[in-house]
N, C-alpha and C. Protein backbone atom coordinates (compact mmCIF):
# COMPACT_ATOMS: atom_id res chain seq x y z
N UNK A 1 22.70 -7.98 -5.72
CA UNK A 1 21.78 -6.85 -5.81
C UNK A 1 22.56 -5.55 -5.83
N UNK A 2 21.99 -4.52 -6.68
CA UNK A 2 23.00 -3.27 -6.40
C UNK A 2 22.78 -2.44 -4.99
N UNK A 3 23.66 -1.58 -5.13
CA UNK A 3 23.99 -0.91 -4.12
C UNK A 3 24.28 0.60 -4.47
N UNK A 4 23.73 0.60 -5.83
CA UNK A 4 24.22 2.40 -6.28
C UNK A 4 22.53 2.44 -7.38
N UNK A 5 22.42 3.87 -7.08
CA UNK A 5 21.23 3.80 -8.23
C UNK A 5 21.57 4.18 -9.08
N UNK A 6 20.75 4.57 -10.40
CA UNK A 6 21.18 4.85 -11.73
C UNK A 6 20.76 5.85 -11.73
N UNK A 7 20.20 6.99 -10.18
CA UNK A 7 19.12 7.72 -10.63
C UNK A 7 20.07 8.67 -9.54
N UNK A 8 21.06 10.22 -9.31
CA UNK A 8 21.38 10.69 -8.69
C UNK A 8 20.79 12.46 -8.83
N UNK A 9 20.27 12.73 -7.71
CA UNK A 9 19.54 14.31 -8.21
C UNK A 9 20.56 15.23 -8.92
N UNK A 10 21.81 15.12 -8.63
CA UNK A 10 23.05 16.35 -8.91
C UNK A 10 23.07 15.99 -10.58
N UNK A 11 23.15 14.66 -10.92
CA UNK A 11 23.90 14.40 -12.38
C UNK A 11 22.61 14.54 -12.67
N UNK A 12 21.09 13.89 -12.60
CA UNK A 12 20.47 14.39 -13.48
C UNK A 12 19.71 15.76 -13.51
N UNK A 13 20.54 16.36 -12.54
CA UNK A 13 20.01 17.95 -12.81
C UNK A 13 20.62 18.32 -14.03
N UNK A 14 22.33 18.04 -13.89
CA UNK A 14 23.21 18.34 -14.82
C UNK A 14 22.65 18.17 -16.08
N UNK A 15 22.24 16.65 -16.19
CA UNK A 15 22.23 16.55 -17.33
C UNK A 15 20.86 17.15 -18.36
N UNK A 16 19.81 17.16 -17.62
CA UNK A 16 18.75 17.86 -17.92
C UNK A 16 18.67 19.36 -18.17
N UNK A 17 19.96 19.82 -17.69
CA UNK A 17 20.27 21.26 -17.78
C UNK A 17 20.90 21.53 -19.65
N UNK A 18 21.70 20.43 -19.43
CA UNK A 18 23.14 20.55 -20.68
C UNK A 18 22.06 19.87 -21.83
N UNK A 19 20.74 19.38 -21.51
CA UNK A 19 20.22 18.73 -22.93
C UNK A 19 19.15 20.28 -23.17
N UNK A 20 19.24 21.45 -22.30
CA UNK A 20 18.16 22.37 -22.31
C UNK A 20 19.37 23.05 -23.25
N UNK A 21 20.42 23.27 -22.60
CA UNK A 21 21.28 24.61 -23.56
C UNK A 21 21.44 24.49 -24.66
N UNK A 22 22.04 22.46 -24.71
CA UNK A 22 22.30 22.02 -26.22
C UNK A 22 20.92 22.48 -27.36
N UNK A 23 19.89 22.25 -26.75
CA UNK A 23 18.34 22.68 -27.76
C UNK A 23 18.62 24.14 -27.92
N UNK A 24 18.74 25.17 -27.23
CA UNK A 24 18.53 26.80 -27.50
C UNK A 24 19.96 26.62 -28.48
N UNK A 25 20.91 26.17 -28.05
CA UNK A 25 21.65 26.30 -29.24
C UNK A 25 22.31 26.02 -30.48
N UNK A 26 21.21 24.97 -30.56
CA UNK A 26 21.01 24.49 -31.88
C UNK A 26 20.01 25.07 -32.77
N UNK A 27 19.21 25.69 -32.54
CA UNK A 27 17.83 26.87 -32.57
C UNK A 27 18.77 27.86 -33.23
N UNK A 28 19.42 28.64 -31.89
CA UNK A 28 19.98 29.89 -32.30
C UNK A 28 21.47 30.17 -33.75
N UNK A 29 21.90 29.03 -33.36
CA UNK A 29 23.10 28.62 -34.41
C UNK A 29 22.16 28.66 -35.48
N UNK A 30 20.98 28.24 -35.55
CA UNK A 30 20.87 27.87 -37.35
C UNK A 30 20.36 28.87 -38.02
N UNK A 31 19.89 30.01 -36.74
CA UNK A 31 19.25 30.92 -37.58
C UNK A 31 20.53 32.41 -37.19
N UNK A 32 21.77 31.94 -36.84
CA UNK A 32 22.63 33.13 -36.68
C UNK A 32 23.04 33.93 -38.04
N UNK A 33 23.07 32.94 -39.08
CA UNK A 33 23.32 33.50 -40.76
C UNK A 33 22.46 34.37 -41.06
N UNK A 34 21.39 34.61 -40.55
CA UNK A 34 19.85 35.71 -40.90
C UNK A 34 20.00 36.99 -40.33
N UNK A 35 20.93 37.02 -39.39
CA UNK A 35 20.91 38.45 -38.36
C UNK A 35 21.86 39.53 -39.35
N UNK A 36 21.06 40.65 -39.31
CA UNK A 36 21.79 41.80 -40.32
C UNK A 36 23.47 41.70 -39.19
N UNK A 37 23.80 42.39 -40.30
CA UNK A 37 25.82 42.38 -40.09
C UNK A 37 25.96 43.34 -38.84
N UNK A 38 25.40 44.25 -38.80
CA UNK A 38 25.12 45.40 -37.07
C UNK A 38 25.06 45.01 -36.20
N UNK A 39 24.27 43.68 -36.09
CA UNK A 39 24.29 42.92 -34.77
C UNK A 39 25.06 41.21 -34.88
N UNK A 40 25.43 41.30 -35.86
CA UNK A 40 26.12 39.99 -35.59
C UNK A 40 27.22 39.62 -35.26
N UNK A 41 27.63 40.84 -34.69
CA UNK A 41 28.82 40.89 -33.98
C UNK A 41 28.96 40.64 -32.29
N UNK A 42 27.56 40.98 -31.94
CA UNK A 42 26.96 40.95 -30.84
C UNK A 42 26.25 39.33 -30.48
N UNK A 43 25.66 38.91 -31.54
CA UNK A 43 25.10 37.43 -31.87
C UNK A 43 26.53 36.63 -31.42
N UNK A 44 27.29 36.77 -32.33
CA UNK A 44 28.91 35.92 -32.11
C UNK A 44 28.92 35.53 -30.85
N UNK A 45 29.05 36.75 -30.20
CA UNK A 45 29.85 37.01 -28.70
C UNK A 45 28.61 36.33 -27.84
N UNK A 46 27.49 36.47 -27.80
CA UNK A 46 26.71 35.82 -26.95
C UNK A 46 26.98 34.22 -26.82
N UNK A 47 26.42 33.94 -28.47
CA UNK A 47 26.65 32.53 -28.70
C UNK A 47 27.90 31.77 -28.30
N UNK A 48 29.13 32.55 -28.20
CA UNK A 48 30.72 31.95 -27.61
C UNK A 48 30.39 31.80 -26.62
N UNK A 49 29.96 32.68 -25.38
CA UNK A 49 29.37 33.04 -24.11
C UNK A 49 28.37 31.61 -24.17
N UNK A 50 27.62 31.47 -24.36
CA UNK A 50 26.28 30.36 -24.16
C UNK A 50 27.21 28.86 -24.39
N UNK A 51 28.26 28.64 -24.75
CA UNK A 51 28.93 27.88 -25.48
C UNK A 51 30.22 27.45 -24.38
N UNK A 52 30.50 28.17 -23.74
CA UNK A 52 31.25 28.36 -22.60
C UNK A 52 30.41 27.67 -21.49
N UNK A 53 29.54 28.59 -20.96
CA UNK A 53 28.72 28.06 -20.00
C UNK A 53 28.21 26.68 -20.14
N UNK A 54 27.87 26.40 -21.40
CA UNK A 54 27.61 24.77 -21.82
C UNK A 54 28.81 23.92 -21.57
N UNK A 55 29.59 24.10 -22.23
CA UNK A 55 30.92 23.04 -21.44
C UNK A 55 31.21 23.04 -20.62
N UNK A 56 31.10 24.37 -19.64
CA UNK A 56 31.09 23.54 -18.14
C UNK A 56 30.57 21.98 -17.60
N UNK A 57 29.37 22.42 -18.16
CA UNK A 57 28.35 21.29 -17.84
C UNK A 57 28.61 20.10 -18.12
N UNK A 58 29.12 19.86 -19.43
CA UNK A 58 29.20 19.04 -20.48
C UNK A 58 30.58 18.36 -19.43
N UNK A 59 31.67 19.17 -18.89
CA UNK A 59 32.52 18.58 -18.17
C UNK A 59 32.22 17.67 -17.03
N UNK A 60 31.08 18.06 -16.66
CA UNK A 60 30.94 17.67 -15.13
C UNK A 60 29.92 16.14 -15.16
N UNK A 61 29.50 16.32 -16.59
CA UNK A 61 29.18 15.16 -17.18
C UNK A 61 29.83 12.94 -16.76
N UNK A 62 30.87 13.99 -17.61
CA UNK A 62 31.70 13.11 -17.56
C UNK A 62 32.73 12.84 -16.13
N UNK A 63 32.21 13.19 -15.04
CA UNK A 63 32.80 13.41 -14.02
C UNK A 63 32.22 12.25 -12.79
N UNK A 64 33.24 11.23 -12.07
CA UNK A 64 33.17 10.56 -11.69
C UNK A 64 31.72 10.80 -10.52
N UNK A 65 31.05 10.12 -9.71
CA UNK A 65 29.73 10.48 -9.21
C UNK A 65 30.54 10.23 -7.83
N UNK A 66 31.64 9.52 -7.45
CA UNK A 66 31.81 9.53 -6.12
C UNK A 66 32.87 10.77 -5.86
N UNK A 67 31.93 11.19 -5.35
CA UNK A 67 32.16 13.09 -4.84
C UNK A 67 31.71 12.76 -2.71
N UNK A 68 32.29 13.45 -2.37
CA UNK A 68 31.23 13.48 -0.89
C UNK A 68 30.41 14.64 -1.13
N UNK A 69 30.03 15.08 0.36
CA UNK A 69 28.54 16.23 0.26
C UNK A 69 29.17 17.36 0.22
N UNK A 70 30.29 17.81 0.27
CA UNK A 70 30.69 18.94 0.18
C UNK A 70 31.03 19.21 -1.28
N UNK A 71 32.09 18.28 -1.74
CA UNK A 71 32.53 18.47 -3.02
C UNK A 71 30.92 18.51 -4.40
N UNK A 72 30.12 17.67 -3.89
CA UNK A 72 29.31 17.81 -4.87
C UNK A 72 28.55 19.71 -4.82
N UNK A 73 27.89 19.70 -3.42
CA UNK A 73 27.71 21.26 -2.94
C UNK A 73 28.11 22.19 -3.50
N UNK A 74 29.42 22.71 -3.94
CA UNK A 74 30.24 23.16 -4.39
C UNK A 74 30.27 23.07 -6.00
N UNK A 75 29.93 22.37 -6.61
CA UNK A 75 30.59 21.75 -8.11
C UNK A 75 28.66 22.37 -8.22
N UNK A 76 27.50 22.00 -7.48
CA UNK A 76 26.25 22.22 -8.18
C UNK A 76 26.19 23.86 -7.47
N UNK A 77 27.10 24.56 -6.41
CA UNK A 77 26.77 26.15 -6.62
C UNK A 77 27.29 26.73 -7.87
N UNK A 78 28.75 26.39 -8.17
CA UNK A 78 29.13 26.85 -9.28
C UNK A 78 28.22 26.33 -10.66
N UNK A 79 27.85 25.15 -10.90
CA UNK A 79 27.11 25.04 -11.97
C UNK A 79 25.56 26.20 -11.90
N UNK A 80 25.14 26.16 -11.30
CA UNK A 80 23.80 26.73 -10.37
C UNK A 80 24.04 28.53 -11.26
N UNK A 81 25.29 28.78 -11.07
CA UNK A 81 25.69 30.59 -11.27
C UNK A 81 25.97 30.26 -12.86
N UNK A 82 26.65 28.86 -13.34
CA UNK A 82 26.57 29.28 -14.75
C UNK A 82 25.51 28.88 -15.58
N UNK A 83 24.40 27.90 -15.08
CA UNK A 83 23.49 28.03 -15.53
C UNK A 83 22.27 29.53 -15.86
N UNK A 84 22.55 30.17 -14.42
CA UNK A 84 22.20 31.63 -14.70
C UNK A 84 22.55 32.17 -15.89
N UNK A 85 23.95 32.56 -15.57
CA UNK A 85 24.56 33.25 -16.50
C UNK A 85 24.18 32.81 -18.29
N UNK A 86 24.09 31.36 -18.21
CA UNK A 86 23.47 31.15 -19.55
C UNK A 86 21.99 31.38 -19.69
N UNK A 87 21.31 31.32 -19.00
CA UNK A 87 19.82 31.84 -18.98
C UNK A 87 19.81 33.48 -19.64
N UNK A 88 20.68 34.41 -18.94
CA UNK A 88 21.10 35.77 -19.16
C UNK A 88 21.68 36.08 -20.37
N UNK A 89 22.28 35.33 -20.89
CA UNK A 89 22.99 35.21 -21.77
C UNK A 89 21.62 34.52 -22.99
N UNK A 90 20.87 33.94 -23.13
CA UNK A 90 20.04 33.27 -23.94
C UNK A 90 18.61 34.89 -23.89
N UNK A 91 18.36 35.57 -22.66
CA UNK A 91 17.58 37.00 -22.72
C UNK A 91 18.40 37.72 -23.65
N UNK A 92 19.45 37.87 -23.23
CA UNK A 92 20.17 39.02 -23.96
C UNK A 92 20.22 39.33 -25.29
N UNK A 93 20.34 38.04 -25.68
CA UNK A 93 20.32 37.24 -27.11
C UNK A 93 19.39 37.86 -27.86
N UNK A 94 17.98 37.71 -27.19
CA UNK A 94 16.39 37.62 -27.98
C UNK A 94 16.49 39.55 -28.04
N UNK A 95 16.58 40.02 -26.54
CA UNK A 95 17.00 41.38 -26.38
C UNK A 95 17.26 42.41 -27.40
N UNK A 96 18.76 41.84 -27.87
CA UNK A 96 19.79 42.41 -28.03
C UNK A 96 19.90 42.31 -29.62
N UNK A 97 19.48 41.28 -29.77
CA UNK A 97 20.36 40.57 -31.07
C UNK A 97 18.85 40.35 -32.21
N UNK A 98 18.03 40.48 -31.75
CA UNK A 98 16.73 39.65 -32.75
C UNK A 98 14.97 39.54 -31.48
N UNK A 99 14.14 39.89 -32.46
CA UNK A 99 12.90 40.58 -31.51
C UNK A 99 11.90 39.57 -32.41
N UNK A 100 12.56 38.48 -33.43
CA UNK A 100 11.54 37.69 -33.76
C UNK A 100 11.11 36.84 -32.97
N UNK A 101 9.34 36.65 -32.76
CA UNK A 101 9.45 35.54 -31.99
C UNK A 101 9.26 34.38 -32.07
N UNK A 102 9.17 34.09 -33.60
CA UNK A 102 9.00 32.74 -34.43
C UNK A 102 9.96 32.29 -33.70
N UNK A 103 11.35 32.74 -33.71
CA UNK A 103 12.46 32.04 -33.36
C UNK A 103 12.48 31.87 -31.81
N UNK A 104 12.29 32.44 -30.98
CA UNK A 104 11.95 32.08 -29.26
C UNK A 104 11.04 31.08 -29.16
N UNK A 105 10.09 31.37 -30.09
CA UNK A 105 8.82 30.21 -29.83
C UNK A 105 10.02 28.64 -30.74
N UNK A 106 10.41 28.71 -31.80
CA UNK A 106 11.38 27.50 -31.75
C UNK A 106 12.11 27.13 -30.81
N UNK A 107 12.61 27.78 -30.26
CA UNK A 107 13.48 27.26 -29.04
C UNK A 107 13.27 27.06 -28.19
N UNK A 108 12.11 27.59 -27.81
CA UNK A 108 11.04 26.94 -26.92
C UNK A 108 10.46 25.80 -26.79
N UNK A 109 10.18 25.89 -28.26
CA UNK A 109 9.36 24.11 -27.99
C UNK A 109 10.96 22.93 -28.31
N UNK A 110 12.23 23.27 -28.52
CA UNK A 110 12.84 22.42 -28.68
C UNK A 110 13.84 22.55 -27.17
N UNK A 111 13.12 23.28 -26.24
CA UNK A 111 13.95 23.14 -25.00
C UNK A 111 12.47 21.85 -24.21
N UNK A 112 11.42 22.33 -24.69
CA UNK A 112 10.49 21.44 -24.38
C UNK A 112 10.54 20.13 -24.51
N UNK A 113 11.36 19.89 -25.58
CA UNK A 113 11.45 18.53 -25.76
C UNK A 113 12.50 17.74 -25.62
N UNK A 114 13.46 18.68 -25.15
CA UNK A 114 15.13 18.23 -24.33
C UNK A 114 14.29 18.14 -22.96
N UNK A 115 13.08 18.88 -22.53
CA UNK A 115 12.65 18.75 -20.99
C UNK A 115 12.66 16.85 -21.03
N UNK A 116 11.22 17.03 -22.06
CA UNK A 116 10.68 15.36 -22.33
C UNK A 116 12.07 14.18 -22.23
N UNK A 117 12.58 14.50 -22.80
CA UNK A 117 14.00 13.53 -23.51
C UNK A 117 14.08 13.31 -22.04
N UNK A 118 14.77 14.13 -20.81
CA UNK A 118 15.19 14.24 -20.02
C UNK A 118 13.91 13.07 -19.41
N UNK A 119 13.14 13.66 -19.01
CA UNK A 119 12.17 12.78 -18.39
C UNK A 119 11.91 11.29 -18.33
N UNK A 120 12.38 10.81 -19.70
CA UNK A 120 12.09 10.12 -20.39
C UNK A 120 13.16 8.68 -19.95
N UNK A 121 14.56 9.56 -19.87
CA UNK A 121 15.79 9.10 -19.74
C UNK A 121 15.47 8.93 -18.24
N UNK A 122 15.13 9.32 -17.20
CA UNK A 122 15.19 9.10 -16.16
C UNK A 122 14.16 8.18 -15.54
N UNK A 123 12.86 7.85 -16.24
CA UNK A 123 11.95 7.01 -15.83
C UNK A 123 12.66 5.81 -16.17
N UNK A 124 13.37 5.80 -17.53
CA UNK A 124 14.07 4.46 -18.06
C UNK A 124 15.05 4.00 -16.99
N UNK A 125 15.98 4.72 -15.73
CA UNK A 125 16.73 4.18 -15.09
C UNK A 125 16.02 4.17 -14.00
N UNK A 126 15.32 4.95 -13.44
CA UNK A 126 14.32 4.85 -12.81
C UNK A 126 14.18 3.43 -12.67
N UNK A 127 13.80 2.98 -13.80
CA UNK A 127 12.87 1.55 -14.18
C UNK A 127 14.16 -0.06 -13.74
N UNK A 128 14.93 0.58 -14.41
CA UNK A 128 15.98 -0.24 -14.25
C UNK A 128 16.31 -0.27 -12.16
N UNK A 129 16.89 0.97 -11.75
CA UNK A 129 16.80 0.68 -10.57
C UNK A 129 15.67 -0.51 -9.53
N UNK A 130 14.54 -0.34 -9.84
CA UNK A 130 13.36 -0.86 -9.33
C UNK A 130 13.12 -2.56 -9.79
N UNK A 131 13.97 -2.86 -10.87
CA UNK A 131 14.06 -3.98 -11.10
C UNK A 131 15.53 -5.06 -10.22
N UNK A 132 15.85 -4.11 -9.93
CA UNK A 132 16.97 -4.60 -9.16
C UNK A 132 16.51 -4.88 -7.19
N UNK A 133 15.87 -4.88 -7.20
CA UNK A 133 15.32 -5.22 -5.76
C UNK A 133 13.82 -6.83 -5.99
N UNK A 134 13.68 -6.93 -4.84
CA UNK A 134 12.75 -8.50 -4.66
C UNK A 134 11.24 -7.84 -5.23
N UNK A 135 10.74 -8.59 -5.02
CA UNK A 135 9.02 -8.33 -5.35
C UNK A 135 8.26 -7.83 -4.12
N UNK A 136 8.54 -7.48 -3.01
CA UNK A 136 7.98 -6.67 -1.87
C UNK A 136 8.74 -4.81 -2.17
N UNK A 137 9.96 -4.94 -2.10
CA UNK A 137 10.76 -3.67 -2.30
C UNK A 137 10.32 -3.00 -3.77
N UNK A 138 10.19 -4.07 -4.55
CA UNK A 138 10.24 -3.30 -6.14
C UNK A 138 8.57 -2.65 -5.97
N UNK A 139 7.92 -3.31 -5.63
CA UNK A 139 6.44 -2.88 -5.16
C UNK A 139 6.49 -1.56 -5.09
N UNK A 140 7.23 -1.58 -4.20
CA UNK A 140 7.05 -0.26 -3.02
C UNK A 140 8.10 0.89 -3.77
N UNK A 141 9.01 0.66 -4.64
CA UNK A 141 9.55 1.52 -5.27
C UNK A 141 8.87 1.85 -6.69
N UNK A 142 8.20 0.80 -7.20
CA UNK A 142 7.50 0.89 -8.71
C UNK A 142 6.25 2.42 -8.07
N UNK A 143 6.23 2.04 -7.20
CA UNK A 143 4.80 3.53 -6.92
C UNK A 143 5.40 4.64 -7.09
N UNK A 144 7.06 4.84 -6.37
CA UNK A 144 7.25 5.86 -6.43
C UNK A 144 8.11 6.35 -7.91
N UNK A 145 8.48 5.53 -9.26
CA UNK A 145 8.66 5.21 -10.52
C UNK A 145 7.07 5.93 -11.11
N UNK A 146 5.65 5.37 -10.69
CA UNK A 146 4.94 5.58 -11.35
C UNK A 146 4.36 7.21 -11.16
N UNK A 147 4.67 7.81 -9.35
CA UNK A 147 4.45 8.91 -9.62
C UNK A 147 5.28 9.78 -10.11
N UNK A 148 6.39 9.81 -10.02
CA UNK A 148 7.16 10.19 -11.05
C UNK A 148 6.85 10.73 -12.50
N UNK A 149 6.63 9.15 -13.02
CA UNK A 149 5.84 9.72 -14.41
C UNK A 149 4.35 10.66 -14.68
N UNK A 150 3.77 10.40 -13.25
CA UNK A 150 2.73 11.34 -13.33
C UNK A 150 2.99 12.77 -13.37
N UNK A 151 3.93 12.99 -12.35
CA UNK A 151 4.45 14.34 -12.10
C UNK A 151 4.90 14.87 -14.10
N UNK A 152 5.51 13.83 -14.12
CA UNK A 152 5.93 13.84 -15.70
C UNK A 152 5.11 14.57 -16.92
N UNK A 153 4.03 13.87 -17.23
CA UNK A 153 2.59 14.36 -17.64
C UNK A 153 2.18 15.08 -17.12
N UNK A 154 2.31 15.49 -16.02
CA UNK A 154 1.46 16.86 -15.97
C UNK A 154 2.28 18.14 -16.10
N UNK A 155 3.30 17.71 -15.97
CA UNK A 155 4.61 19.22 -16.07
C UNK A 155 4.42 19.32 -18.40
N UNK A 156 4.67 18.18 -18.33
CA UNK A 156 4.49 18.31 -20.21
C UNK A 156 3.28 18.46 -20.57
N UNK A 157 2.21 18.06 -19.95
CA UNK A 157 0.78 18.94 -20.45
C UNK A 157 0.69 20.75 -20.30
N UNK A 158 1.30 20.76 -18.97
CA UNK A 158 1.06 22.60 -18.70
C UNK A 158 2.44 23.02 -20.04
N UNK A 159 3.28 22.53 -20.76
CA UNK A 159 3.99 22.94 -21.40
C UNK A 159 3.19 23.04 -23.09
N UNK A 160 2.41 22.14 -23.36
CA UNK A 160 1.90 21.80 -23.94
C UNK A 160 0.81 22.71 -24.30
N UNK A 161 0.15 23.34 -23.26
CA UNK A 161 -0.89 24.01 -23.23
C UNK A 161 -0.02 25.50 -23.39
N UNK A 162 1.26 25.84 -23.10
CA UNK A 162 1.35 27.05 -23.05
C UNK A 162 2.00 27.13 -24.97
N UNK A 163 2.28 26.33 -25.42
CA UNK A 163 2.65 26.06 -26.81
C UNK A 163 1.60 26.77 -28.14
N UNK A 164 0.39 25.66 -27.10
CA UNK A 164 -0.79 25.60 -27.90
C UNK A 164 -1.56 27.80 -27.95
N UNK A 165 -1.07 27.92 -26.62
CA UNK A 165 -1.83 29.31 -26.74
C UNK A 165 -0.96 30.23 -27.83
N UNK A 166 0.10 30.23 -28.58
CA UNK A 166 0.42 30.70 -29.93
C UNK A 166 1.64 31.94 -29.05
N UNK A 167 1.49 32.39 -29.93
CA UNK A 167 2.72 33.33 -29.29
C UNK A 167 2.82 34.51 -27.85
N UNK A 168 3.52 34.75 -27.58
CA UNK A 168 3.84 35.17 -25.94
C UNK A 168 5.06 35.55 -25.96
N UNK A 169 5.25 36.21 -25.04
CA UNK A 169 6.98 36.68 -24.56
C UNK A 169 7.86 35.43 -24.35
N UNK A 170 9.03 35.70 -24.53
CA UNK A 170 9.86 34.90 -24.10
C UNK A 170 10.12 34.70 -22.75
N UNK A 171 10.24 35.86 -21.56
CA UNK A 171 9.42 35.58 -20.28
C UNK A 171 8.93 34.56 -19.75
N UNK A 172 7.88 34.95 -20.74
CA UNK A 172 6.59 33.72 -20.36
C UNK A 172 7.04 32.27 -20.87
N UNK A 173 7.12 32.21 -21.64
CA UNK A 173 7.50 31.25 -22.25
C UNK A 173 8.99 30.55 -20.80
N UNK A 174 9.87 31.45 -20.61
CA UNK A 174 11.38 30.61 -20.05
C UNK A 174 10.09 30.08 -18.63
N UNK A 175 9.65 31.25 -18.00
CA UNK A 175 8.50 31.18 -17.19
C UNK A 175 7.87 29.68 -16.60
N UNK A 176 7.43 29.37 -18.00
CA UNK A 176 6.50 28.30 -18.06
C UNK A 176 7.55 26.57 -17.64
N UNK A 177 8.86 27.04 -18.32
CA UNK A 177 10.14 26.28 -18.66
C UNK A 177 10.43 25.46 -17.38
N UNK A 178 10.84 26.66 -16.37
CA UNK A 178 11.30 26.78 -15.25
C UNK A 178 10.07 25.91 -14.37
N UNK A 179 9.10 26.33 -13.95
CA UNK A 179 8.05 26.08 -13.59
C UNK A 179 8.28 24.23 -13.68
N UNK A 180 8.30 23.83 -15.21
CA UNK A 180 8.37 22.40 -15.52
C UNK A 180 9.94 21.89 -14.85
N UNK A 181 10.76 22.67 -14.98
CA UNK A 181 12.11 22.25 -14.42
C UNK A 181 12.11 21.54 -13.27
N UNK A 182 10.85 22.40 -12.25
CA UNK A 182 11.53 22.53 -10.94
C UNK A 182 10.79 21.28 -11.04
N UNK A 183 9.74 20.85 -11.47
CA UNK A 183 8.74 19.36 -11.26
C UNK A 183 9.84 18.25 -11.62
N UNK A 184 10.72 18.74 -12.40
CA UNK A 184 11.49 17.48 -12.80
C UNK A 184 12.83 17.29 -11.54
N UNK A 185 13.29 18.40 -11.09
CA UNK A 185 14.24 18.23 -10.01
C UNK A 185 13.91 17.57 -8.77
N UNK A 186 12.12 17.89 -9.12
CA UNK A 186 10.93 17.66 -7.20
C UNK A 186 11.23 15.70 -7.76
N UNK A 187 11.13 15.37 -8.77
CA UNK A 187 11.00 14.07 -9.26
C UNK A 187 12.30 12.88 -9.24
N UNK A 188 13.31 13.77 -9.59
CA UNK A 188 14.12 12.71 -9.65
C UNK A 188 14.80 12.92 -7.82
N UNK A 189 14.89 13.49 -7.03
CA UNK A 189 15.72 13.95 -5.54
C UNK A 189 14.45 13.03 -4.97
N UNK A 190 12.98 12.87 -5.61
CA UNK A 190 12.29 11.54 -4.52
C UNK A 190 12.53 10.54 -5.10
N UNK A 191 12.66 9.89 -6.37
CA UNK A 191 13.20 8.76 -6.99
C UNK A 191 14.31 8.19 -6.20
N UNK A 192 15.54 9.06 -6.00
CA UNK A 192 16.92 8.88 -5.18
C UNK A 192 16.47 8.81 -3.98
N UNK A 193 15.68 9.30 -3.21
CA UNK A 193 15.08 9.05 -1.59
C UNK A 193 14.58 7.81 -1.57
N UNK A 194 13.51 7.60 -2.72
CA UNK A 194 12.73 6.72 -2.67
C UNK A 194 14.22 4.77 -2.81
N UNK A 195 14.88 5.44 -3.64
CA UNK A 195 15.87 4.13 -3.72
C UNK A 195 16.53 3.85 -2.29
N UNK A 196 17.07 5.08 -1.94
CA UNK A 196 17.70 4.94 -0.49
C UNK A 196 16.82 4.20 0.55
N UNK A 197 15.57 4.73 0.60
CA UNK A 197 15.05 4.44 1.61
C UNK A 197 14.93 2.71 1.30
N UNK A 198 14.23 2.41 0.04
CA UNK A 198 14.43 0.80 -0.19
C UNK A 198 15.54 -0.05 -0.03
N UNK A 199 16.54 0.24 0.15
CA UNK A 199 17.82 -0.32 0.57
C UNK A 199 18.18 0.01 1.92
N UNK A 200 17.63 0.62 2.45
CA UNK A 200 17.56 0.14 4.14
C UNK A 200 16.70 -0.73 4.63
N UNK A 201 15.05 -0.75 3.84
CA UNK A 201 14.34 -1.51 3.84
C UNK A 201 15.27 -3.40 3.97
N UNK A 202 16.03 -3.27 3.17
CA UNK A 202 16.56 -4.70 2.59
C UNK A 202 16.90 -5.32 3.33
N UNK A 203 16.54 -7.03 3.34
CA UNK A 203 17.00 -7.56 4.53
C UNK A 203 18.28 -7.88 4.57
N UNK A 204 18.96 -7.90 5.83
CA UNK A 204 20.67 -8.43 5.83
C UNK A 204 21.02 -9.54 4.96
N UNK A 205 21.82 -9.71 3.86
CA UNK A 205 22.33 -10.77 3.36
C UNK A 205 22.35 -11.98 4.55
């Protein structure tokens, strides 16, 4: 039986973070050729900037999971400040560089659906974890798998609905983003409780 889950709050914050930046900047890259020559000097420099802050992430990825509580602490404050900084860096952008909001509302709904992806990816190990325990334990962990996905659906319906109301600030819009974020962080840190606690549950070999 295992003894590690597939489901850790730090990596899939990470990774739910690095599938949000990869979407805004695949958005913003395709429409950087459109920006008059005055500001695309300014466009450049952001996008290097947003690009930076993304490989952090992208490093920590690939970064072994046995950390203790300090070292991880540490590795998610610093990620924590460059996720900011890319948030700031993605305002500045819309700001600074371009006031269309066809293009915010694209990147919007394609950070929406790096949210989903994310979600998606984590019910799947989720799922896998819960199969790895007896038929009393998996019970008792499949509930907390299924609210999960509820939490799931309802964070992508309120996203859904703010889509549907047509255009809005970008504000509002990161607003709405965030809001769904935090449901997905509240989701996977009880998934990981919920595993822990089932493996104390377990009887002694």
């Amino acid at each position: 039986m295992t003894k590690t889950s597939n489901i850790h709050p730090v990596t899939e914050w990470v990774k739910s973070r690095l599938d949000e930046m990869d979407a805004s900047l695949a958005v913003i890259e395709r429409k950087v050729d459109k920006i008059e020559a005055g500001t695309r000097k300014r466009a450049d420099a952001a996008i290097a900037d947003m690009k930076k802050r993304r490989n952090a992430f992208k490093a920590e990825v690939e970064v072994t999971r046995e950390r203790d509580a300090k070292a991880w602490a540490a590795m998610t404050n610093k990620l924590e400040a460059e996720w900011d900084a890319f948030e700031k860096d993605v305002d500045d952008y819309w700001d600074n560089v371009t006031d269309k909001a066809e293009e915010y509302e694209e990147a919007f709904k394609a950070r929406v659906e790096a949210q989903q992806k994310a979600w998606r990816n984590m019910a799947s190990r989720m799922k896998a974890d819960a199969n790895a325990f007896g038929a009393d334990l998996k019970t008792e962990f499949d509930a907390s798998v299924a609210k999960a996905e509820k939490m799931a659906k309802g964070a992508g319906d309120k996203l859904k609905a703010v889509d549907a109301a047509g255009k809005t600030s970008w504000a509002a819009l990161r607003s709405a983003l965030a809001e769904s974020r935090a449901t997905f962080d509240d989701a996977n840190a009880k998934a990981a409780a919920a595993f822990k606690d089932a493996l104390r549950k377990r009887p002694a070999a």
